[in-house]
PDB file of N, CA and C in Angstrom:
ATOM      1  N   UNK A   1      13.042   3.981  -9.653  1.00  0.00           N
ATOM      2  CA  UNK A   1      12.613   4.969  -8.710  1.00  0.00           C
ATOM      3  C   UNK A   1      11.093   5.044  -8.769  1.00  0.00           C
ATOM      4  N   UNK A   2      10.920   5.138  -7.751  1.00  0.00           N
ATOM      5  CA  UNK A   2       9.238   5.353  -7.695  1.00  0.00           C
ATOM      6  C   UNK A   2       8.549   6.769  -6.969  1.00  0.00           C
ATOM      7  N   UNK A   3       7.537   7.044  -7.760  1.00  0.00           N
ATOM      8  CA  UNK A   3       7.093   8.425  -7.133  1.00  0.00           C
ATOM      9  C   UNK A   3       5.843   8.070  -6.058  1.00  0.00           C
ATOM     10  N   UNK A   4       5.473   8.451  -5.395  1.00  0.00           N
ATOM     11  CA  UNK A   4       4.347   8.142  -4.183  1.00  0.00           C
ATOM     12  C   UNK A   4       3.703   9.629  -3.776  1.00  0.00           C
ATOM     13  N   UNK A   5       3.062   9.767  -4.489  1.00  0.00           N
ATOM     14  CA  UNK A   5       2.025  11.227  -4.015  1.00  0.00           C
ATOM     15  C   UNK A   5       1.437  10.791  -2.553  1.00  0.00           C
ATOM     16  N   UNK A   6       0.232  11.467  -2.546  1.00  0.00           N
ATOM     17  CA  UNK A   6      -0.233  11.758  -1.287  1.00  0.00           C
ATOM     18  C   UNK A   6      -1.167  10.730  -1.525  1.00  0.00           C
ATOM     19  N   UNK A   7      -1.041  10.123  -2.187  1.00  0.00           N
ATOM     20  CA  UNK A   7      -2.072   8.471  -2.051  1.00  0.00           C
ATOM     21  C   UNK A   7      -1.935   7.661  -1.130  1.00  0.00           C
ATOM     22  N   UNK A   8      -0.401   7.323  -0.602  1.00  0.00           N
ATOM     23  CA  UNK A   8      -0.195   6.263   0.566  1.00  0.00           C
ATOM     24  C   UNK A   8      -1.052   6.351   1.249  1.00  0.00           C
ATOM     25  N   UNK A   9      -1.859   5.369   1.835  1.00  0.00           N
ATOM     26  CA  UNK A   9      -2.845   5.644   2.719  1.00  0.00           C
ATOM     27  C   UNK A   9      -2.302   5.017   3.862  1.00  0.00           C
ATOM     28  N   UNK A  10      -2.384   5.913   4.441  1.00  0.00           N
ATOM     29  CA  UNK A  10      -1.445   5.926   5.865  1.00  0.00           C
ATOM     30  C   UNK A  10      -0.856   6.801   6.678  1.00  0.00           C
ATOM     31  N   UNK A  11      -1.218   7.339   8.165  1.00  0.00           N
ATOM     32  CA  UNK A  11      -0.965   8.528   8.677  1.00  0.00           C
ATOM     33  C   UNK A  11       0.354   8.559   8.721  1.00  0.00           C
ATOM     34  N   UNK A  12       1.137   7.959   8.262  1.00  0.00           N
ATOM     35  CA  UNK A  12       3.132   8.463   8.349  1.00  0.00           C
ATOM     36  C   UNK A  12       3.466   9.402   7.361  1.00  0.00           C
ATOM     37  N   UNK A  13       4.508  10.064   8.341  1.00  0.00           N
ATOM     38  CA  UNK A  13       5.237  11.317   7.071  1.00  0.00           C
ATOM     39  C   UNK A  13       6.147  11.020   7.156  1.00  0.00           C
ATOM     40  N   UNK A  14       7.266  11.050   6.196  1.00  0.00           N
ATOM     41  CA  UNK A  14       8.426  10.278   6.166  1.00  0.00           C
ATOM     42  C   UNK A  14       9.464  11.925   6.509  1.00  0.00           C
ATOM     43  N   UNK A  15       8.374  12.928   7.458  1.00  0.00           N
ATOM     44  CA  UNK A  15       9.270  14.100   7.631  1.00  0.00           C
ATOM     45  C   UNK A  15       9.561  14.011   9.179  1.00  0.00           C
ATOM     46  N   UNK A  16       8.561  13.496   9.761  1.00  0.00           N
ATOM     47  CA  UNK A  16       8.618  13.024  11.096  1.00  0.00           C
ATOM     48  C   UNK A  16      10.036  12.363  11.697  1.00  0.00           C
ATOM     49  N   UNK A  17      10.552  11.837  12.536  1.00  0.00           N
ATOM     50  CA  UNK A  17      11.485  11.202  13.167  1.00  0.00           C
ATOM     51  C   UNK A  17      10.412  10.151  14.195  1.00  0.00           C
ATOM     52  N   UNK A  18       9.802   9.919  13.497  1.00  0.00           N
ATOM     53  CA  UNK A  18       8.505   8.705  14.460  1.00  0.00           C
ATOM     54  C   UNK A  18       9.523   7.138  13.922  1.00  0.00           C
ATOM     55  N   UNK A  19       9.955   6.503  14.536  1.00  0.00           N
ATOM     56  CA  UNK A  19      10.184   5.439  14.478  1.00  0.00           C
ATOM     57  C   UNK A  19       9.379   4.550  14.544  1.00  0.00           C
ATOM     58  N   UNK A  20       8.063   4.628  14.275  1.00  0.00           N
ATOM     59  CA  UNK A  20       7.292   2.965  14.930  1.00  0.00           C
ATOM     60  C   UNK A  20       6.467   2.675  13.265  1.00  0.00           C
ATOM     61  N   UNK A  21       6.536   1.453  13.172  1.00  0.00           N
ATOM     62  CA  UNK A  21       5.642   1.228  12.160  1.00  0.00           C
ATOM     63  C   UNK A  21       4.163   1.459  11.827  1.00  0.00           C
ATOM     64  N   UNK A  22       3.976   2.018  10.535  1.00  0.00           N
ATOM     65  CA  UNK A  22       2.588   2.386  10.597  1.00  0.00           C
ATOM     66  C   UNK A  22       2.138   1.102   9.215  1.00  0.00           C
ATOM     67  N   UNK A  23       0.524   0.956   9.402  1.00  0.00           N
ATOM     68  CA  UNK A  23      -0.260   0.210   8.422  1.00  0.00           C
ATOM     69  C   UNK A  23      -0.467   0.633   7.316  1.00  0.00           C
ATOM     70  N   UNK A  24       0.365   0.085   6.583  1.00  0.00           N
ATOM     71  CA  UNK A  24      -0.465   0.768   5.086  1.00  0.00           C
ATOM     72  C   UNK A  24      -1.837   0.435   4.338  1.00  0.00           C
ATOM     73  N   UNK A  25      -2.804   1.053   4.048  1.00  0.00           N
ATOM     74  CA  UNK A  25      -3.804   0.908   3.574  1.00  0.00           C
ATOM     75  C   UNK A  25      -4.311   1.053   2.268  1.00  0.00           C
ATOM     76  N   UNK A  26      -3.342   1.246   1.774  1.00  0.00           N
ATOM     77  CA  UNK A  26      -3.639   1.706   0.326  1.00  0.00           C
ATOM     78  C   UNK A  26      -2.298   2.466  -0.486  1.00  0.00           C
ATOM     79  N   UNK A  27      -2.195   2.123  -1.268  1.00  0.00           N
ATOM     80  CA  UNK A  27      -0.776   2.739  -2.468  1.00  0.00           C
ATOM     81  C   UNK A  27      -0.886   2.780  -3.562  1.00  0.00           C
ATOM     82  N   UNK A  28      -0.522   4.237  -4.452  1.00  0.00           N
ATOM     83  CA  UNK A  28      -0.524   4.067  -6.082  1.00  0.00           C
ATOM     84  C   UNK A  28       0.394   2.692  -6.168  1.00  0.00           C
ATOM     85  N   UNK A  29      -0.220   2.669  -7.535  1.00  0.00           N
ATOM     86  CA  UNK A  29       0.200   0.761  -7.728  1.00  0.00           C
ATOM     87  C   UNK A  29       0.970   1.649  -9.129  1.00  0.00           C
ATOM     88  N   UNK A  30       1.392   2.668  -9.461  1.00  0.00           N
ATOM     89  CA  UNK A  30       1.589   3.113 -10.575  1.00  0.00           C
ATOM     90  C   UNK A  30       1.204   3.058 -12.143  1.00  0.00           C
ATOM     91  N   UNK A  31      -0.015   2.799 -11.969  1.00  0.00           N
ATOM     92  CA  UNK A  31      -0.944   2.934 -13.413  1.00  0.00           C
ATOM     93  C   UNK A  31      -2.424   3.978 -13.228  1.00  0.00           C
ATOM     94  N   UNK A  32      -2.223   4.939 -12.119  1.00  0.00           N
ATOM     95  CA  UNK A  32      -3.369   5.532 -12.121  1.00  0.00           C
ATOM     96  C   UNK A  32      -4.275   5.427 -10.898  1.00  0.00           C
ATOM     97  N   UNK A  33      -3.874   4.175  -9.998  1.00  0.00           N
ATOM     98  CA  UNK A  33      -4.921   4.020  -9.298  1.00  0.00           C
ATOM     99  C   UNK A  33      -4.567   3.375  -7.527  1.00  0.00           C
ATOM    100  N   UNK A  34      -5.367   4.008  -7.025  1.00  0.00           N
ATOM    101  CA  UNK A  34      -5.021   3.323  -5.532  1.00  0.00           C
ATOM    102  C   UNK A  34      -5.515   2.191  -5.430  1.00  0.00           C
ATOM    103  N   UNK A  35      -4.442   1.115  -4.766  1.00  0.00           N
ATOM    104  CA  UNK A  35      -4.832  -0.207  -4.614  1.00  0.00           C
ATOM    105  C   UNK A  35      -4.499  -0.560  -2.530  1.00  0.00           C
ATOM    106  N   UNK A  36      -5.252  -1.319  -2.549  1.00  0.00           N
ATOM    107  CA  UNK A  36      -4.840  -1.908  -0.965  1.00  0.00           C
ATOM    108  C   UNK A  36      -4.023  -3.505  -0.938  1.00  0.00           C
ATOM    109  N   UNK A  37      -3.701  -3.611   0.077  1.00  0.00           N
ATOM    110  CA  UNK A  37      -2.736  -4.413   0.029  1.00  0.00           C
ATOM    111  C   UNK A  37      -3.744  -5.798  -0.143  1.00  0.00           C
ATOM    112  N   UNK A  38      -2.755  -7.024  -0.793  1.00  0.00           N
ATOM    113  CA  UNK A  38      -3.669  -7.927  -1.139  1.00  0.00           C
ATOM    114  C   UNK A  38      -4.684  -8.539   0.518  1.00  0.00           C
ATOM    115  N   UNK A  39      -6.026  -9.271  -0.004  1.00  0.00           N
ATOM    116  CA  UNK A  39      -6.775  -9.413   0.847  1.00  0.00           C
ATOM    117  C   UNK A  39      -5.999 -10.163   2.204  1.00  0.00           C
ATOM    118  N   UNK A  40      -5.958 -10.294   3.521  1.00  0.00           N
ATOM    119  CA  UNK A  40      -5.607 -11.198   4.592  1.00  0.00           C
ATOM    120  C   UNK A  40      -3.876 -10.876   4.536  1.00  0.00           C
ATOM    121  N   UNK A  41      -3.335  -9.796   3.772  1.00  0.00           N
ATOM    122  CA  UNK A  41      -2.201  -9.455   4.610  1.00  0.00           C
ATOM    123  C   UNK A  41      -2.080  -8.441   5.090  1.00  0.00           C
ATOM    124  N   UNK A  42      -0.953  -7.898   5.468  1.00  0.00           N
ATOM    125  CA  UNK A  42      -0.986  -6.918   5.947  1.00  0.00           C
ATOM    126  C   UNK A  42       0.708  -5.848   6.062  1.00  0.00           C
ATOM    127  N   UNK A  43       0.541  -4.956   5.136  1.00  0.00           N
ATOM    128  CA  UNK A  43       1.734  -4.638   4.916  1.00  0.00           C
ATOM    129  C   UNK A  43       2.236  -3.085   5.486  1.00  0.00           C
ATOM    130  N   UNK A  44       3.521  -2.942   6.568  1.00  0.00           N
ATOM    131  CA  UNK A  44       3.442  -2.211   7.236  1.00  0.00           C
ATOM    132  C   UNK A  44       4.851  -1.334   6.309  1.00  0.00           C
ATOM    133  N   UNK A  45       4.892  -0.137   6.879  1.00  0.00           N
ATOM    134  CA  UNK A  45       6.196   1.150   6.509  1.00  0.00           C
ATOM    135  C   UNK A  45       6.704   1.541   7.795  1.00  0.00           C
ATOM    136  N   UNK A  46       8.044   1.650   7.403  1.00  0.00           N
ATOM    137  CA  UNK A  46       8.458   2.729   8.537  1.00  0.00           C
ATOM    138  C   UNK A  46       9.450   3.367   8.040  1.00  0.00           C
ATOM    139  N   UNK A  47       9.763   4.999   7.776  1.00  0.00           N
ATOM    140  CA  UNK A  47      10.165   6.088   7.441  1.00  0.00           C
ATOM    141  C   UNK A  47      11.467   6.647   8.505  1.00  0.00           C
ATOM    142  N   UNK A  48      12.715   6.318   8.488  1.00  0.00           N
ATOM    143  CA  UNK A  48      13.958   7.059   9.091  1.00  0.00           C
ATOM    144  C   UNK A  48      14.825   7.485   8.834  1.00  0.00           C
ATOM    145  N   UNK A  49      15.351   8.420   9.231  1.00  0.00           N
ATOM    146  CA  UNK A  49      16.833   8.960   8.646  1.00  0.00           C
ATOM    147  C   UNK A  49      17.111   8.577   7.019  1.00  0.00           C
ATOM    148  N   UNK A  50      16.112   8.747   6.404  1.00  0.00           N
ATOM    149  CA  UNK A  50      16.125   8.792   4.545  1.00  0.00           C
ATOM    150  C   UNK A  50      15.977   7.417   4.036  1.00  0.00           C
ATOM    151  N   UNK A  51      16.073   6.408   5.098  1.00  0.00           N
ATOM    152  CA  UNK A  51      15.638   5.276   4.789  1.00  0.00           C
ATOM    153  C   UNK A  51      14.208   4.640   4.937  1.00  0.00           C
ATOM    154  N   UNK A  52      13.830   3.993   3.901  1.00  0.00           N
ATOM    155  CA  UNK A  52      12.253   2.966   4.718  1.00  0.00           C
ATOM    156  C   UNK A  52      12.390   1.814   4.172  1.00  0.00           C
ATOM    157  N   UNK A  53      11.678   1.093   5.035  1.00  0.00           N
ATOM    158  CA  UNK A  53      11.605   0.282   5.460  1.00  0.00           C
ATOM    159  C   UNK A  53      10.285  -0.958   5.624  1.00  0.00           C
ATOM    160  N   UNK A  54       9.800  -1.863   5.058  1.00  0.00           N
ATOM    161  CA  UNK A  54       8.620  -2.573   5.666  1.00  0.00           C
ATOM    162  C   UNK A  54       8.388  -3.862   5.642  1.00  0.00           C
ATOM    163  N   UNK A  55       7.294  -4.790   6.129  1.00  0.00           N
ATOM    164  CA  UNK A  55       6.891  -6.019   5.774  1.00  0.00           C
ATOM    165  C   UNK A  55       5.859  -5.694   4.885  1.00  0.00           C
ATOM    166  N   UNK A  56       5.645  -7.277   3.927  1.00  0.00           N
ATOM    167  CA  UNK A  56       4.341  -7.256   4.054  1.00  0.00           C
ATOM    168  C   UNK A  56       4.173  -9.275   4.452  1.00  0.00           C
ATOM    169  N   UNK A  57       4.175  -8.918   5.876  1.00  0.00           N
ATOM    170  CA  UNK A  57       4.115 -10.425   6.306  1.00  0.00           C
ATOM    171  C   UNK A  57       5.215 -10.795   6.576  1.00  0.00           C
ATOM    172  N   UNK A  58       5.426 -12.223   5.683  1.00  0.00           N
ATOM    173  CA  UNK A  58       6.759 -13.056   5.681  1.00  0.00           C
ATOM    174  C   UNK A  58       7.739 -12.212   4.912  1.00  0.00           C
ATOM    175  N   UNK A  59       8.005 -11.495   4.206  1.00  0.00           N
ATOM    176  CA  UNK A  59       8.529 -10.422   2.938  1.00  0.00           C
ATOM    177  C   UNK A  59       8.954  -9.242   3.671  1.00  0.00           C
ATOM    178  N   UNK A  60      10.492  -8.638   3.481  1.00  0.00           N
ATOM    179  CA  UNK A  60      10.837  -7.821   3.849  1.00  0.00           C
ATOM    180  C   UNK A  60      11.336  -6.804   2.879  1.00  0.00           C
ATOM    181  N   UNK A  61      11.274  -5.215   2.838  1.00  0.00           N
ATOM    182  CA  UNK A  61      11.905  -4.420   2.076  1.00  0.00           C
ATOM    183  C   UNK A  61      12.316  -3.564   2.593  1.00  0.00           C
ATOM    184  N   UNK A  62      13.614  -2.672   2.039  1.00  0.00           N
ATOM    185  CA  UNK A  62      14.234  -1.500   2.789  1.00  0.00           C
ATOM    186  C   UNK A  62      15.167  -1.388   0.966  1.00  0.00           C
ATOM    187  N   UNK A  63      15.328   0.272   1.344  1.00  0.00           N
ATOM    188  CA  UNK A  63      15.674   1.042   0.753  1.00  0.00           C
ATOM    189  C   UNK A  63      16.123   2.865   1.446  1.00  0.00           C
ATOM    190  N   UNK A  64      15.930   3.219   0.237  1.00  0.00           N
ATOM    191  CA  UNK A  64      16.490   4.923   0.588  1.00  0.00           C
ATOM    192  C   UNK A  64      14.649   5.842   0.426  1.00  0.00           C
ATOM    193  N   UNK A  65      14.554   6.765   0.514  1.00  0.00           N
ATOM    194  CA  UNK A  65      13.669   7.748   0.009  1.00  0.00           C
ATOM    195  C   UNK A  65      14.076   9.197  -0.006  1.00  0.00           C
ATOM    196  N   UNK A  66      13.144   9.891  -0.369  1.00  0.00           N
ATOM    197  CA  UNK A  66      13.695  11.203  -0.482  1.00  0.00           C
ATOM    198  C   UNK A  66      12.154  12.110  -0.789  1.00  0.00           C
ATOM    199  N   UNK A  67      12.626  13.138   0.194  1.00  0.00           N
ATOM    200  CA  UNK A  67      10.437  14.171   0.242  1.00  0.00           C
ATOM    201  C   UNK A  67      11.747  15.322   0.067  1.00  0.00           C
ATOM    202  N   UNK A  68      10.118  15.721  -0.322  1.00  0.00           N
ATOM    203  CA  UNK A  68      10.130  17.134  -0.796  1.00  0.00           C
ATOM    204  C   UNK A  68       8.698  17.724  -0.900  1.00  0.00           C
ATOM    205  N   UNK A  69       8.380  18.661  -0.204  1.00  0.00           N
ATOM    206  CA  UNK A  69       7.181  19.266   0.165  1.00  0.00           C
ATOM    207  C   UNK A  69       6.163  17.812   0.346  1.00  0.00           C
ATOM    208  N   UNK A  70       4.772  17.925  -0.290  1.00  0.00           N
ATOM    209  CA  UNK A  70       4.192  16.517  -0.279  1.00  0.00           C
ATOM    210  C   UNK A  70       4.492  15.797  -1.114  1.00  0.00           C
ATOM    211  N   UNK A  71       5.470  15.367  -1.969  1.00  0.00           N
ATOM    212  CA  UNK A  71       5.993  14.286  -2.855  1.00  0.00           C
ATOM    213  C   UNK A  71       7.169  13.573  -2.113  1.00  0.00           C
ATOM    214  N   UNK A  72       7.113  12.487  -2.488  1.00  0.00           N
ATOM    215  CA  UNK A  72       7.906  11.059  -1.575  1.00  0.00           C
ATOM    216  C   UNK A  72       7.817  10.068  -2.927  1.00  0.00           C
ATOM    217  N   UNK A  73       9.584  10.504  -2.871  1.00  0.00           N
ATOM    218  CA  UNK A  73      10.289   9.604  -4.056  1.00  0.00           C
ATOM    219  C   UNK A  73      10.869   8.161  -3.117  1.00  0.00           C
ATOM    220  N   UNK A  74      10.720   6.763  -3.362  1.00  0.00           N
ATOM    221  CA  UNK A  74      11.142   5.785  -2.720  1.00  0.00           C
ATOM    222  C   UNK A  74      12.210   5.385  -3.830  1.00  0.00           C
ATOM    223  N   UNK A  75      13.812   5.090  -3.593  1.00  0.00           N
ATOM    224  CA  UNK A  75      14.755   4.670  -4.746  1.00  0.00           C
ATOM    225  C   UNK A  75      14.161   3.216  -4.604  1.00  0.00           C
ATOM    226  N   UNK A  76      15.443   1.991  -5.524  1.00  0.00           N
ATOM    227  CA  UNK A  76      14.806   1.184  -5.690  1.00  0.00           C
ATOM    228  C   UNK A  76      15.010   0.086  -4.460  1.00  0.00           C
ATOM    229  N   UNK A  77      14.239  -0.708  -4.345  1.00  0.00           N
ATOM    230  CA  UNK A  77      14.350  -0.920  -2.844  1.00  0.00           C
ATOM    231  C   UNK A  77      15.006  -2.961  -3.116  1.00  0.00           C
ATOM    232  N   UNK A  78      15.382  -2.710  -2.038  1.00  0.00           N
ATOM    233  CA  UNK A  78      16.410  -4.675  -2.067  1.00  0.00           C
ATOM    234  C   UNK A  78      14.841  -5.122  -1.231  1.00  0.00           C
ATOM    235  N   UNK A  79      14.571  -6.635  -1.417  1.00  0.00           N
ATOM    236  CA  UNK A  79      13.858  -7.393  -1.645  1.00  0.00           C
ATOM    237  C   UNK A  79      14.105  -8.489  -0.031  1.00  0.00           C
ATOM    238  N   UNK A  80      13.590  -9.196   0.226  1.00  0.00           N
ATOM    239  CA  UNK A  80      13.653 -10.516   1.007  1.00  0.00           C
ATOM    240  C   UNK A  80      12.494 -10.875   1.056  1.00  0.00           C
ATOM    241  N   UNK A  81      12.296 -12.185   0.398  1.00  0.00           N
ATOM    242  CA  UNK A  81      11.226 -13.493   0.290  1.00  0.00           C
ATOM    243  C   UNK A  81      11.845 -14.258   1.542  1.00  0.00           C
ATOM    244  N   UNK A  82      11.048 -14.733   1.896  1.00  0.00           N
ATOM    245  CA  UNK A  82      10.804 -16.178   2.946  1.00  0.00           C
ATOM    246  C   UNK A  82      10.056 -16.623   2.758  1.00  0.00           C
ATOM    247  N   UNK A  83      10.043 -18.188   2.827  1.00  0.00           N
ATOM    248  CA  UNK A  83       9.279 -19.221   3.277  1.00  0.00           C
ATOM    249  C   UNK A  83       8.937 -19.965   1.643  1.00  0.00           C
ATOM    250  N   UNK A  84       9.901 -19.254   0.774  1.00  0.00           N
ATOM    251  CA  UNK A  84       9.731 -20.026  -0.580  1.00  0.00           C
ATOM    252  C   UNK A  84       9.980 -21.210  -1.372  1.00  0.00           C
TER     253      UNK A  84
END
C-alpha cells in the first residue's frame, strides 16, 4: 500500500468524477522526497470510481485507491511492461 500526500504534482483529485487523464509532474518516491518522472517520458493518472489508473509511456498500471480528506492511499497496483 502506498500513501500519497499532497505531493502528487498534478491538478487531479481522485474526489472528482473527471474522467480524463491528467500529467503527472512530480510524486513522493517514498523516502522523503518529490521526484519527477524520469527525463523524456511522460507519465499520466486517471482517478475513477475508487480505481486509478495510468501510463507511463509503453507501461501500464491500474489498481484500487482510497481518499480521505487530503490523503490518497493507492493499494497495490498490477503492472504491464511492453516492448520487452
Amino acid at each position: 500500500m502506498s500513501k500519497v500526500g499532497p505531493a502528487i504534482g498534478s491538478t487531479v483529485s481522485p474526489h472528482s468524477n473527471n474522467n480524463s487523464r491528467q500529467e503527472v509532474t512530480g510524486y513522493n518516491n517514498g523516502r522523503q522526497a518529490v521526484v519527477g518522472p524520469k527525463l523524456g517520458s511522460r507519465l499520466t493518472v486517471m482517478f475513477r470510481d475508487g480505481q486509478v489508473s495510468g501510463s507511463s509511456g509503453c507501461n501500464r498500471f491500474h489498481g484500487s485507491f482510497t481518499a480521505q480528506g487530503n490523503a490518497l492511499t493507492i493499494h497495490p497496483l498490477a503492472t504491464h511492461a511492453h516492448g520487452l
